[in-house]
N, C-alpha and C. Protein backbone atom coordinates (compact mmCIF):
# COMPACT_ATOMS: atom_id res chain seq x y z
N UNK A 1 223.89 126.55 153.08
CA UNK A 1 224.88 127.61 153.22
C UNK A 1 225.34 128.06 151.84
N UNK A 2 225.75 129.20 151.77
CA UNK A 2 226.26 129.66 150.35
C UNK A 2 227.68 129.24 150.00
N UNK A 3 227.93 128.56 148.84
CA UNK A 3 229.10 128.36 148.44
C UNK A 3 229.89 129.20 148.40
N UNK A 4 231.04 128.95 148.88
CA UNK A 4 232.44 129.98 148.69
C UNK A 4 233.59 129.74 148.01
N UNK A 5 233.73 130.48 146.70
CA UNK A 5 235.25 130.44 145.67
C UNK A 5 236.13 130.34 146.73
N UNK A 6 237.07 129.14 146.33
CA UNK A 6 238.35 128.93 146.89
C UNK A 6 239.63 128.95 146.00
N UNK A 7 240.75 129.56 146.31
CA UNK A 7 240.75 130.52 147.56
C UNK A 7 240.61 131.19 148.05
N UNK A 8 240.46 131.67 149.41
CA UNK A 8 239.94 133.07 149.52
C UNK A 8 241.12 133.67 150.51
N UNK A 9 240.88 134.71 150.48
CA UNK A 9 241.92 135.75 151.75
C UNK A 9 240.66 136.29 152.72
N UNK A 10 241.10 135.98 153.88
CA UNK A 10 239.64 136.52 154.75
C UNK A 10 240.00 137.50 155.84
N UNK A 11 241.09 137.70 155.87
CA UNK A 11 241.82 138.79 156.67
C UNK A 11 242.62 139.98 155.89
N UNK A 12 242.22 141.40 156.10
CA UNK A 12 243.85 142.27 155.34
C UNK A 12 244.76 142.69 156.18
N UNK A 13 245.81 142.46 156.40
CA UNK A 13 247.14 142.86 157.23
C UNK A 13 247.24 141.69 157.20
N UNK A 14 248.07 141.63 159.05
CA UNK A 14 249.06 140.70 159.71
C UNK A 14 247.88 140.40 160.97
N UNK A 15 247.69 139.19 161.07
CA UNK A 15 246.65 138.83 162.47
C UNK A 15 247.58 138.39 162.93
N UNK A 16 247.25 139.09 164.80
CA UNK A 16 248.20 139.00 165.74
C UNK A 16 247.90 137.96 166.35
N UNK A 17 248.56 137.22 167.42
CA UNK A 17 248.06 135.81 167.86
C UNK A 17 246.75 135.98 168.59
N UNK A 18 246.38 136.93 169.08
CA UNK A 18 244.55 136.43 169.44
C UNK A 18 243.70 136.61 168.26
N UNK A 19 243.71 137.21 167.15
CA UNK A 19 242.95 137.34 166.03
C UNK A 19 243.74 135.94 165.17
N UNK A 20 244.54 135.41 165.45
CA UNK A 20 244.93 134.09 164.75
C UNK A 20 244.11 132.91 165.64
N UNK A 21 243.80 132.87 166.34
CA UNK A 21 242.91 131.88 167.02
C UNK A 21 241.70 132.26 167.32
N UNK A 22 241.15 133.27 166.95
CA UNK A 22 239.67 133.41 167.05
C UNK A 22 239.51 133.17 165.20
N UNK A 23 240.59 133.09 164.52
CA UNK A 23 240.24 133.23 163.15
C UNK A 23 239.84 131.60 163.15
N UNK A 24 240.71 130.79 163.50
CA UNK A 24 240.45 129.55 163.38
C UNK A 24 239.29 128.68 163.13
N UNK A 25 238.76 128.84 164.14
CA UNK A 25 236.98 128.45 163.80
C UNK A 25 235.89 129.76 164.35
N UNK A 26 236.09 130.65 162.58
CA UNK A 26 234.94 131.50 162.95
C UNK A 26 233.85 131.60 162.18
N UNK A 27 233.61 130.07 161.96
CA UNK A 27 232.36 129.87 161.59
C UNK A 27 231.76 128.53 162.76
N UNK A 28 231.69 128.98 164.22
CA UNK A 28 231.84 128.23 165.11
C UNK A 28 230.31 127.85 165.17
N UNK A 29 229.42 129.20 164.81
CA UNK A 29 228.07 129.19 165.21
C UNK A 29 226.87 128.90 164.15
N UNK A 30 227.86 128.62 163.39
CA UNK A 30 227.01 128.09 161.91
C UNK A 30 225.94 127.27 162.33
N UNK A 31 224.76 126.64 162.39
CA UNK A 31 223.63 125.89 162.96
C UNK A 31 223.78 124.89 161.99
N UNK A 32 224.57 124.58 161.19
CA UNK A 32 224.96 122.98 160.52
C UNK A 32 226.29 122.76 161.11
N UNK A 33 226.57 122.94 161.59
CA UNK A 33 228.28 122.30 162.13
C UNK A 33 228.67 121.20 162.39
N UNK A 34 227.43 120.72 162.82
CA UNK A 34 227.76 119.24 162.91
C UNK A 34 226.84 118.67 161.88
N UNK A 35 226.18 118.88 160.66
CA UNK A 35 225.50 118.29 160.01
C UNK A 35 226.46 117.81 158.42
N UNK A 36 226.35 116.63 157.74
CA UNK A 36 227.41 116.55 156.77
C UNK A 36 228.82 116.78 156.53
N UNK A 37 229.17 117.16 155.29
CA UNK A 37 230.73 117.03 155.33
C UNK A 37 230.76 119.04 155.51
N UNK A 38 232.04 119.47 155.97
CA UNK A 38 231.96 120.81 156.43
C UNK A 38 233.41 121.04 155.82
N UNK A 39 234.18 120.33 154.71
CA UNK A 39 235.24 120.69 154.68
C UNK A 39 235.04 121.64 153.57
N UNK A 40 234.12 121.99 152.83
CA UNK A 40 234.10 123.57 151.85
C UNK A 40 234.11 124.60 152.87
N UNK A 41 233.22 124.77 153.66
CA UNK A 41 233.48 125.68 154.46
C UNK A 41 234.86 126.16 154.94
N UNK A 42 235.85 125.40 155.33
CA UNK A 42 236.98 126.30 155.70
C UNK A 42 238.21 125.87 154.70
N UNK A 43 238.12 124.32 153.54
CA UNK A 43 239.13 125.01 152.77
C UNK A 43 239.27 125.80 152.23
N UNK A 44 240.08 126.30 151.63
CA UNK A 44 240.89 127.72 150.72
C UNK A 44 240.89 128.33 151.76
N UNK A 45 240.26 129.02 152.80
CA UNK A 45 240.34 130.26 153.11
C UNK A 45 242.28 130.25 154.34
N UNK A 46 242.67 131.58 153.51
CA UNK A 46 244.05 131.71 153.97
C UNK A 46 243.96 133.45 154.68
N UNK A 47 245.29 133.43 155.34
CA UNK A 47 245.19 134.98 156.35
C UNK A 47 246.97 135.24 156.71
N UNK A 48 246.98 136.23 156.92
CA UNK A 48 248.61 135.85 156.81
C UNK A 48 249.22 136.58 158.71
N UNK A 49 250.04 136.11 159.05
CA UNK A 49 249.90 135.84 160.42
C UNK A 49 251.67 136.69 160.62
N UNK A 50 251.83 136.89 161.74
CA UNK A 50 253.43 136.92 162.42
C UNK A 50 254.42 135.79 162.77
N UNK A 51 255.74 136.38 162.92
CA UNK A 51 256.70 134.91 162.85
C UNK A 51 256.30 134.73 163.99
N UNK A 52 256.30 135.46 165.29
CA UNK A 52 255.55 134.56 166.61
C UNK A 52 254.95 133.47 166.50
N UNK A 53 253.97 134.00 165.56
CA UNK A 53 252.71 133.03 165.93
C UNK A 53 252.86 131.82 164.91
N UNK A 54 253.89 131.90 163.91
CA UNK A 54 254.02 130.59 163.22
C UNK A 54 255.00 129.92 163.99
N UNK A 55 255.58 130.52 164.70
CA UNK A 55 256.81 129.86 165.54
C UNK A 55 255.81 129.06 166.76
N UNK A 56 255.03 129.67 167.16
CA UNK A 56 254.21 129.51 168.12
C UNK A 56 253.69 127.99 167.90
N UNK A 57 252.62 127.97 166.75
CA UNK A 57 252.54 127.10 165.85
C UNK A 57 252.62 125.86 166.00
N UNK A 58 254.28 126.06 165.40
CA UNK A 58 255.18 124.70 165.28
C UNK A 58 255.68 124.10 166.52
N UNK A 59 255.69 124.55 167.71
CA UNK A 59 256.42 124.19 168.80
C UNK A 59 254.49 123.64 169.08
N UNK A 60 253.57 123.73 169.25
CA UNK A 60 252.89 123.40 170.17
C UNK A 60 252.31 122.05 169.67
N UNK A 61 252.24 121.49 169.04
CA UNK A 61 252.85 120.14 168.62
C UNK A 61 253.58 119.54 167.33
N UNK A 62 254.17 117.96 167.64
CA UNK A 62 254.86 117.92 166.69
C UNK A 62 253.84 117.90 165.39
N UNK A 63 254.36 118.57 164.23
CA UNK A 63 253.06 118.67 162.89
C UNK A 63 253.01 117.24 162.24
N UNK A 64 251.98 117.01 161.70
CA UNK A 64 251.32 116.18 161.02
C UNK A 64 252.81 115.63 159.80
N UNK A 65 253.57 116.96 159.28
CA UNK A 65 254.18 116.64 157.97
C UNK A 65 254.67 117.92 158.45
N UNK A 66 256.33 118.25 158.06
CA UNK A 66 257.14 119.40 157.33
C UNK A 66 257.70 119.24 156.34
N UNK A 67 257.34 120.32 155.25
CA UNK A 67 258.49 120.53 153.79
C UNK A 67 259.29 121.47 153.68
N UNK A 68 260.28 121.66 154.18
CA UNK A 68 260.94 123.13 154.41
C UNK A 68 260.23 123.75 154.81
N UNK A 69 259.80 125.01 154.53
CA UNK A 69 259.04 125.63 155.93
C UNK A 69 257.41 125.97 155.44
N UNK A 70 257.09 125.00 155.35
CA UNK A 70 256.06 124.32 155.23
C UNK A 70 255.30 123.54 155.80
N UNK A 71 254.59 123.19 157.18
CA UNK A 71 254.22 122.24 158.05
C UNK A 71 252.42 122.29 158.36
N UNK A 72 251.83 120.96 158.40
CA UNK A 72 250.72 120.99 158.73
C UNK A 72 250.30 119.94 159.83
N UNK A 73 249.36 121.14 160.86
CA UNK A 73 248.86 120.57 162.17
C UNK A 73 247.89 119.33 161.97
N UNK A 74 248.51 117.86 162.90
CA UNK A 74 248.19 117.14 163.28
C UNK A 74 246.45 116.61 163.54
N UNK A 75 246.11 117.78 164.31
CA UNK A 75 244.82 118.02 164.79
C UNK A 75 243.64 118.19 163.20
N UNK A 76 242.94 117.96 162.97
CA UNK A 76 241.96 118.30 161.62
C UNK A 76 241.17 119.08 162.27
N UNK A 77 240.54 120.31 161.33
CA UNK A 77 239.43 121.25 161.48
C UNK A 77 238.52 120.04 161.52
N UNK A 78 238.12 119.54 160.32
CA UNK A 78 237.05 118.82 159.65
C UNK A 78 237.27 117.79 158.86
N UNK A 79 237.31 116.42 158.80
CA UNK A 79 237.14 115.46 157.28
C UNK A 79 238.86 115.77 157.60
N UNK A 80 239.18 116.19 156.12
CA UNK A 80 240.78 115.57 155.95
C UNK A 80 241.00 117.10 156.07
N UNK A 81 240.67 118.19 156.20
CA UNK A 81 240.93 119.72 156.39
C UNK A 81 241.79 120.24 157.64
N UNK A 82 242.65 120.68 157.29
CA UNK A 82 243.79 121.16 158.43
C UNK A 82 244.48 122.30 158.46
N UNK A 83 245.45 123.03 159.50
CA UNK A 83 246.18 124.30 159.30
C UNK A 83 247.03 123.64 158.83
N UNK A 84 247.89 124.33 157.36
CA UNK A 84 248.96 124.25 157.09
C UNK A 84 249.38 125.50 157.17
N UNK A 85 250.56 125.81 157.61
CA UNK A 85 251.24 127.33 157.84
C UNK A 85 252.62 126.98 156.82
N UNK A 86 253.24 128.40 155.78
CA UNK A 86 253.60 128.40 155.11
C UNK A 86 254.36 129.67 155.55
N UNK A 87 255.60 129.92 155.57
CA UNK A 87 256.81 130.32 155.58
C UNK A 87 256.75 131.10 154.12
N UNK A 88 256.54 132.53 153.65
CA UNK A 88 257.21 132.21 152.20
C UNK A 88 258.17 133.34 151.55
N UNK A 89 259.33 133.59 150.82
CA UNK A 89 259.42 134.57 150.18
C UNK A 89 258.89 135.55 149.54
N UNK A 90 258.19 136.54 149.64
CA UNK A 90 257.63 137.71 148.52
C UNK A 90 258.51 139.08 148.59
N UNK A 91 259.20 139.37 147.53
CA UNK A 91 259.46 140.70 147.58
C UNK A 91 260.77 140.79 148.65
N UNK A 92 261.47 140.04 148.59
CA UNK A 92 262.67 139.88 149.46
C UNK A 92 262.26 140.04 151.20
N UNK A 93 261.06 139.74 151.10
CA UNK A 93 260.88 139.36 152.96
C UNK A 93 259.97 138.45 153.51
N UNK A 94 260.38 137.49 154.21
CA UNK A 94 259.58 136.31 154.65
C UNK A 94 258.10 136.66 155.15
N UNK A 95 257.48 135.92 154.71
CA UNK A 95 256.20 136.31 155.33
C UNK A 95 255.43 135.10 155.87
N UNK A 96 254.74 134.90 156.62
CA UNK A 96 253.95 134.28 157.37
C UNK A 96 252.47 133.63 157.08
N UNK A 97 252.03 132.76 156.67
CA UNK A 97 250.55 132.79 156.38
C UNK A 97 250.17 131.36 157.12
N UNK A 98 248.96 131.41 157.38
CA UNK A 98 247.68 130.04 157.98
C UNK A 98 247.06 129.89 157.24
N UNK A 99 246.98 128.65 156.45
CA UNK A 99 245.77 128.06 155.67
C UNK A 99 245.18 127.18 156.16
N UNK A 100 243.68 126.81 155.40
CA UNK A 100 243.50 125.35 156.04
C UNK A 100 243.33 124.69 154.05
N UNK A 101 243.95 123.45 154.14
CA UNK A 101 244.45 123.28 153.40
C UNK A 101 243.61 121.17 153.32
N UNK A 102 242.55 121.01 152.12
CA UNK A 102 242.27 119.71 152.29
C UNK A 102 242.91 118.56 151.67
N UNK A 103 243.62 117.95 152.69
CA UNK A 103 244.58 116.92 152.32
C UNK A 103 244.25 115.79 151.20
N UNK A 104 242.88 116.19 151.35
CA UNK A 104 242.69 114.48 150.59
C UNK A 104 242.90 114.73 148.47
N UNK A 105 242.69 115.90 148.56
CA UNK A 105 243.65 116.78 147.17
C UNK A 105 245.36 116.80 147.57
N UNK A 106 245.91 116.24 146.64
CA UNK A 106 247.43 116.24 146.66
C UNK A 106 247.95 117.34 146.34
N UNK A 107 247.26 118.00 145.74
CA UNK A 107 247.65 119.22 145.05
C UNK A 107 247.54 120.43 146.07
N UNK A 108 246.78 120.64 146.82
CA UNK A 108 246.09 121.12 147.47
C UNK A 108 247.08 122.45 148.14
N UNK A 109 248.16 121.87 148.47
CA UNK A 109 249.01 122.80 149.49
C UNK A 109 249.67 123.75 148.57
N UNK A 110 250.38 123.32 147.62
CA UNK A 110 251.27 123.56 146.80
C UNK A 110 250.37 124.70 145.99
N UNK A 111 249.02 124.34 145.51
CA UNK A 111 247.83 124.96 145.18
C UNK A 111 247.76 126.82 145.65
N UNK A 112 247.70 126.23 147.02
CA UNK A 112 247.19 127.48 147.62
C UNK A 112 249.05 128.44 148.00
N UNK A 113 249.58 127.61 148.01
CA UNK A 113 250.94 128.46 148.29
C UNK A 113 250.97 129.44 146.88
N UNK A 114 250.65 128.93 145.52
CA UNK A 114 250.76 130.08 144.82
C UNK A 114 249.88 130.74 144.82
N UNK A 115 248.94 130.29 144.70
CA UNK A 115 247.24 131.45 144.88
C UNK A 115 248.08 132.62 146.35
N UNK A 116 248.26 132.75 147.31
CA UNK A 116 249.05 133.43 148.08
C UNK A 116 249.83 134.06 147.46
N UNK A 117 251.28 133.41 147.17
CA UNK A 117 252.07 134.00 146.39
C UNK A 117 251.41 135.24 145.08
N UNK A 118 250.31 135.20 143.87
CA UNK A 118 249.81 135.58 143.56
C UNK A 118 249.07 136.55 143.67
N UNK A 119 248.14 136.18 144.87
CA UNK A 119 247.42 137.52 145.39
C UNK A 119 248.73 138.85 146.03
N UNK A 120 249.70 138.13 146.67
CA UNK A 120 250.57 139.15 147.67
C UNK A 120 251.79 139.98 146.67
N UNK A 121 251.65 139.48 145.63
CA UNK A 121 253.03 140.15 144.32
C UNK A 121 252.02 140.92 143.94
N UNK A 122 250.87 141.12 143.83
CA UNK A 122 250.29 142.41 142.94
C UNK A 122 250.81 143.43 143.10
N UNK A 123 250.81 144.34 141.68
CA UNK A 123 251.93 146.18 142.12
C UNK A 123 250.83 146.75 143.38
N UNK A 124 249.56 146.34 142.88
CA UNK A 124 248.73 147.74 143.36
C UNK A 124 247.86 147.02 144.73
N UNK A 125 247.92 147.68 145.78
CA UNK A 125 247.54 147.01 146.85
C UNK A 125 246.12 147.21 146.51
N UNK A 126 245.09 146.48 146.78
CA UNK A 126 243.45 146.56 146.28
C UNK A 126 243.15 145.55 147.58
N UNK A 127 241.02 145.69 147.20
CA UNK A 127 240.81 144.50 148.06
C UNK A 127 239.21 144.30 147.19
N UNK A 128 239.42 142.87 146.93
CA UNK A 128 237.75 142.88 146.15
C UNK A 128 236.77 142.60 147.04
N UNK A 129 235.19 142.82 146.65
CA UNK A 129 234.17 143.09 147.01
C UNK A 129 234.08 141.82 147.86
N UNK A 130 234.60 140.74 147.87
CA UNK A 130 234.17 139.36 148.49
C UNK A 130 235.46 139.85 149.37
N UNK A 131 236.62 140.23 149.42
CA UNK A 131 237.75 140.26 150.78
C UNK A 131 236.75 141.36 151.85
N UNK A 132 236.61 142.23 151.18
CA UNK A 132 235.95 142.77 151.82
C UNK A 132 234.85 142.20 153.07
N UNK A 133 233.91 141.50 152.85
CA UNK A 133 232.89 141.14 153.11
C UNK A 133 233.57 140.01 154.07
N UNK A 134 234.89 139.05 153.74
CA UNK A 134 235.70 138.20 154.59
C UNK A 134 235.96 139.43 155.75
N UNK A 135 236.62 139.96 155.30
CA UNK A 135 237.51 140.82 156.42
C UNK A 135 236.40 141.73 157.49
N UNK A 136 235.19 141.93 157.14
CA UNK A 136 234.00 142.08 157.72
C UNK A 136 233.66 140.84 159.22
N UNK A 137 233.28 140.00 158.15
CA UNK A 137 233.29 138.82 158.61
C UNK A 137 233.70 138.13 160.26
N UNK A 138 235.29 138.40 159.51
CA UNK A 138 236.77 137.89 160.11
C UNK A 138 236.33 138.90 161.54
N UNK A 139 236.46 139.96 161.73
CA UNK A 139 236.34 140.72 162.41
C UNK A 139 235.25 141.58 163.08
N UNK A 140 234.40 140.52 162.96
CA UNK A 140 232.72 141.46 163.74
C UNK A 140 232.56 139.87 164.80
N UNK A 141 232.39 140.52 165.96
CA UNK A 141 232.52 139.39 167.62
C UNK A 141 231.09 138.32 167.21
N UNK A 142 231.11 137.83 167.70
CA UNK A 142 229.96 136.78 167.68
C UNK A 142 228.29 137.67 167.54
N UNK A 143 228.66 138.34 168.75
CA UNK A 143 227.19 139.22 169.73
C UNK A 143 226.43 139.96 168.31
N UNK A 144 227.87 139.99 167.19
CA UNK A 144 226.85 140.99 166.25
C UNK A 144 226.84 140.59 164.74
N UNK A 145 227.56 138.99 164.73
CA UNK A 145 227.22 138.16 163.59
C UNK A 145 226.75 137.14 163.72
N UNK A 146 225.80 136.47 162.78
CA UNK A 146 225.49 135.13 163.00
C UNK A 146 224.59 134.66 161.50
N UNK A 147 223.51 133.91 161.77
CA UNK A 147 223.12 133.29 160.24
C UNK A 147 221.37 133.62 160.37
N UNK A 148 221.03 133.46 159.11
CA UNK A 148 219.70 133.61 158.97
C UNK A 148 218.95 132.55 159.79
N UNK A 149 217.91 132.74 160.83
CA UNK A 149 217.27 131.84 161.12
C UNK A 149 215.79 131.44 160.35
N UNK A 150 214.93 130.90 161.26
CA UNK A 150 213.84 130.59 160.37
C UNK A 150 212.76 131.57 160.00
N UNK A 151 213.21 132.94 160.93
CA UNK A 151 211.86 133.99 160.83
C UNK A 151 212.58 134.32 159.37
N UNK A 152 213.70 134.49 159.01
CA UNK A 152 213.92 134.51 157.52
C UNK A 152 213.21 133.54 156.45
N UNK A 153 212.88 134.16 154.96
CA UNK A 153 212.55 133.21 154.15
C UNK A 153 213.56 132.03 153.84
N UNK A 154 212.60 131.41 153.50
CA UNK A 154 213.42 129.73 153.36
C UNK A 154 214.99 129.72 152.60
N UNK A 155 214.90 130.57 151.22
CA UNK A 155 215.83 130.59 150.59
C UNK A 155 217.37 131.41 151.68
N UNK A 156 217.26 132.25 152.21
CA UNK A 156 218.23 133.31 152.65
C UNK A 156 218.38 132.23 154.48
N UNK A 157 217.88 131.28 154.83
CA UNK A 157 217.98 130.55 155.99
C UNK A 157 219.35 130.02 156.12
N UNK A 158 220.21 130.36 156.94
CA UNK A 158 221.30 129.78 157.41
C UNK A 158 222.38 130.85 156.20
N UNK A 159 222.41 131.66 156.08
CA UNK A 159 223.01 132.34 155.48
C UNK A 159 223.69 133.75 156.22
N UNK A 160 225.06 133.91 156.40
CA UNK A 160 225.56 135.15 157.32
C UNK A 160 225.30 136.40 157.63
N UNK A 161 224.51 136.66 158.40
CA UNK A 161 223.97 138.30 158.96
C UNK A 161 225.21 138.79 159.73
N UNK A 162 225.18 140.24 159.40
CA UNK A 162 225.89 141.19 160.44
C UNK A 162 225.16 142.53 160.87
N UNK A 163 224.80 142.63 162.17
CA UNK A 163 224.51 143.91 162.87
C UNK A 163 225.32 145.42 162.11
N UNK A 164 223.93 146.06 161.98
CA UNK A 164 224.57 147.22 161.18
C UNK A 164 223.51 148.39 162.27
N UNK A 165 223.90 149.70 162.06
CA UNK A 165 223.10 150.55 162.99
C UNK A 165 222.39 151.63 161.73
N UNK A 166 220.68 152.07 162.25
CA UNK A 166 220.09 152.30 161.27
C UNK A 166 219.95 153.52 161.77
N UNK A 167 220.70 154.57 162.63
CA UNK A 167 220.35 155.57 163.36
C UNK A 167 219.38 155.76 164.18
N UNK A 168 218.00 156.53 163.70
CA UNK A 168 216.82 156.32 164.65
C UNK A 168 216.32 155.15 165.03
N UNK A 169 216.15 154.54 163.52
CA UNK A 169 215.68 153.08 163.46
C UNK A 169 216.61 151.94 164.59
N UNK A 170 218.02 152.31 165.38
CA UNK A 170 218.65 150.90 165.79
C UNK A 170 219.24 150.33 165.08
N UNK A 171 219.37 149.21 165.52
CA UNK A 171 220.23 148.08 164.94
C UNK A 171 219.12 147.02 163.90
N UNK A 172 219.78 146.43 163.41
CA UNK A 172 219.25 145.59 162.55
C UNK A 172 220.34 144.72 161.96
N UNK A 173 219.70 143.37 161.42
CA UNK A 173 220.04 142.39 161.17
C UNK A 173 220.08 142.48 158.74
N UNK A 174 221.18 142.09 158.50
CA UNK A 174 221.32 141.75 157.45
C UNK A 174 221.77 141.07 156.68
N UNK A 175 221.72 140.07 155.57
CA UNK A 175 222.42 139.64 155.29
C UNK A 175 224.09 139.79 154.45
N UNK A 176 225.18 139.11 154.95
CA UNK A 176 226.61 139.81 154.81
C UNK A 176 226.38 139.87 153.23
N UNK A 177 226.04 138.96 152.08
CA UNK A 177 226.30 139.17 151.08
C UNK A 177 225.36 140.37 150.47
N UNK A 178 224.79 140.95 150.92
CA UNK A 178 223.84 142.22 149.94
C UNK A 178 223.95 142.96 150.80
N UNK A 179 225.22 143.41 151.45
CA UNK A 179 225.66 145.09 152.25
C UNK A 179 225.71 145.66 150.92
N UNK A 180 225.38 147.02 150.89
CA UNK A 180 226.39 147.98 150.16
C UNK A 180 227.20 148.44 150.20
N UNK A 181 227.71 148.84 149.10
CA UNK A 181 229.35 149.62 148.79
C UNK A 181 229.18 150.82 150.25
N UNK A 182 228.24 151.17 150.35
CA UNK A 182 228.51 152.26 151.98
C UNK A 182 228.53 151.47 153.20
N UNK A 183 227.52 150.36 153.37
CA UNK A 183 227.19 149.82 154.51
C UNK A 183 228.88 148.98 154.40
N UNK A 184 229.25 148.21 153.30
CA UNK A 184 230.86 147.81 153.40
C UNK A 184 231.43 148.54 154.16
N UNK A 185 231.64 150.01 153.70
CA UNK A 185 232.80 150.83 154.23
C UNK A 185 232.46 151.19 155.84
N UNK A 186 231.29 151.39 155.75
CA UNK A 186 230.69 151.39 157.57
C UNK A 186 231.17 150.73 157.99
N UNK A 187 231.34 149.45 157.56
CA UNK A 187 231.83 148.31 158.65
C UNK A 187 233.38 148.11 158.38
N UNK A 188 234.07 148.49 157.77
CA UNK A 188 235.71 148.38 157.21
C UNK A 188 236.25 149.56 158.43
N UNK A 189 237.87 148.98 158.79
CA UNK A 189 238.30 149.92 159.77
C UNK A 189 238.46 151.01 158.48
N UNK A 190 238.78 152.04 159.26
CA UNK A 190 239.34 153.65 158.22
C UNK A 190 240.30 153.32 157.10
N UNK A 191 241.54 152.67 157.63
CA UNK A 191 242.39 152.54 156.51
C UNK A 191 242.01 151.34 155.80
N UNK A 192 241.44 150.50 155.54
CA UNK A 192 240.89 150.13 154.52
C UNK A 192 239.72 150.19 153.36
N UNK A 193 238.75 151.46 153.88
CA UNK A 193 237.43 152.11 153.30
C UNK A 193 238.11 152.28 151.94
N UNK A 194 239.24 153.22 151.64
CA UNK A 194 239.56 153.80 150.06
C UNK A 194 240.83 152.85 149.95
N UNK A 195 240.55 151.71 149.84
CA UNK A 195 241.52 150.93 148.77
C UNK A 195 241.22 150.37 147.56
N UNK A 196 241.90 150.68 146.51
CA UNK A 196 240.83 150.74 145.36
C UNK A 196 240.39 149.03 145.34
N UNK A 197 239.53 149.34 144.25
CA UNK A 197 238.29 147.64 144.31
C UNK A 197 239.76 146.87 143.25
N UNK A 198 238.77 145.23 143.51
CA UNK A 198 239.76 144.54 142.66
C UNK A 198 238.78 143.76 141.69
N UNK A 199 238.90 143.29 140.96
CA UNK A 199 237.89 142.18 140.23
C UNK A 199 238.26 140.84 140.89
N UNK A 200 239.42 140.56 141.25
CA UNK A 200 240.22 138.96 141.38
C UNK A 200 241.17 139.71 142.28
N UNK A 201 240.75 140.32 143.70
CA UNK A 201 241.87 140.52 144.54
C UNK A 201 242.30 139.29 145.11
């Protein structure tokens, strides 16, 4: 599988509570899932959610640990990897976020609360070429993403395809990391196509 910089943001807006639980494990269909350790795969990646659904959250069991409003679920994704949901100040209004966050780093939580903090204080709202490609991702149903199988060459095998439409040609299969800057915006809802690029969104 291809390595992924952590942290990442893999959603843009506010995910409502059914896009907060399909976000959870949406790398469900990966064909290693059960093979080795799987906790790169979903640490760093963070999404920022509604007070519902962090309220939601916290009531549906008691958490693993709370630090002020700070708490992480009991249950593990993977290995020592878990939701921690984070409560936080930006810009004089509380905001909401889901991480999964790997415990067995001490640093780890505290880590990603500023990487958040960081990405969400920028003046200029942007989204870089890799959010992009998350937020793609995040939001294309099973039926029309999935991974390279073996009719692919060896190198590009098990690596993320998304259904794109070729007009006459149909549909077709590609891999998510070598869309283009058009085939991106094809697949981006409207209001996110012209937000300017970021280097380090």
């Amino acid at each position: 599988m291809t390595s992924i910089a952590l942290p990442r943001k893999i959603f843009q807006g506010v995910a409502k509570r059914a896009d907060m639980f399909r976000m959870f494990d949406r790398h469900a269909k990966r064909p290693d899932r059960f093979e080795g350790d799987q906790s790169a795969v979903y640490a760093g990646e963070w999404f920022e959610i509604d007070e519902t659904s962090y309220s939601t959250m916290l009531d549906i069991l008691p958490p693993l640990w709370m630090r002020g409003q700070i708490f992480a679920m009991r249950e593990f994704m993977t290995g020592s990897v878990t939701s921690v949901f984070y409560a936080i100040r930006i810009d004089e209004a509380v905001r909401y976020f889901h991480t999964y966050c790997d415990l067995s780093d001490p640093n780890s939580v505290e880590a990603m609360r500023t990487a958040i903090v960081d990405r969400e204080t920028r003046p200029v709202r942007a989204m870089s070429r890799e959010e992009r490609l998350e937020h793609i991702w995040s939001t294309t149903t099973d039926d029309y993403r999935g991974y390279a199988g073996t009719r692919w060459p060896t190198p590009m095998q098990g690596h993320r395809t998304v259904m794109l439409y070729g007009g006459q040609e149909g549909t077709f299969l590609k891999l998510l990391d070598t869309l283009s800057d058009d085939e991106i915006a094809a697949k981006l809802p409207v209001h996110l196509r012209h937000l300017p690029s970021a280097l380090a969104a």
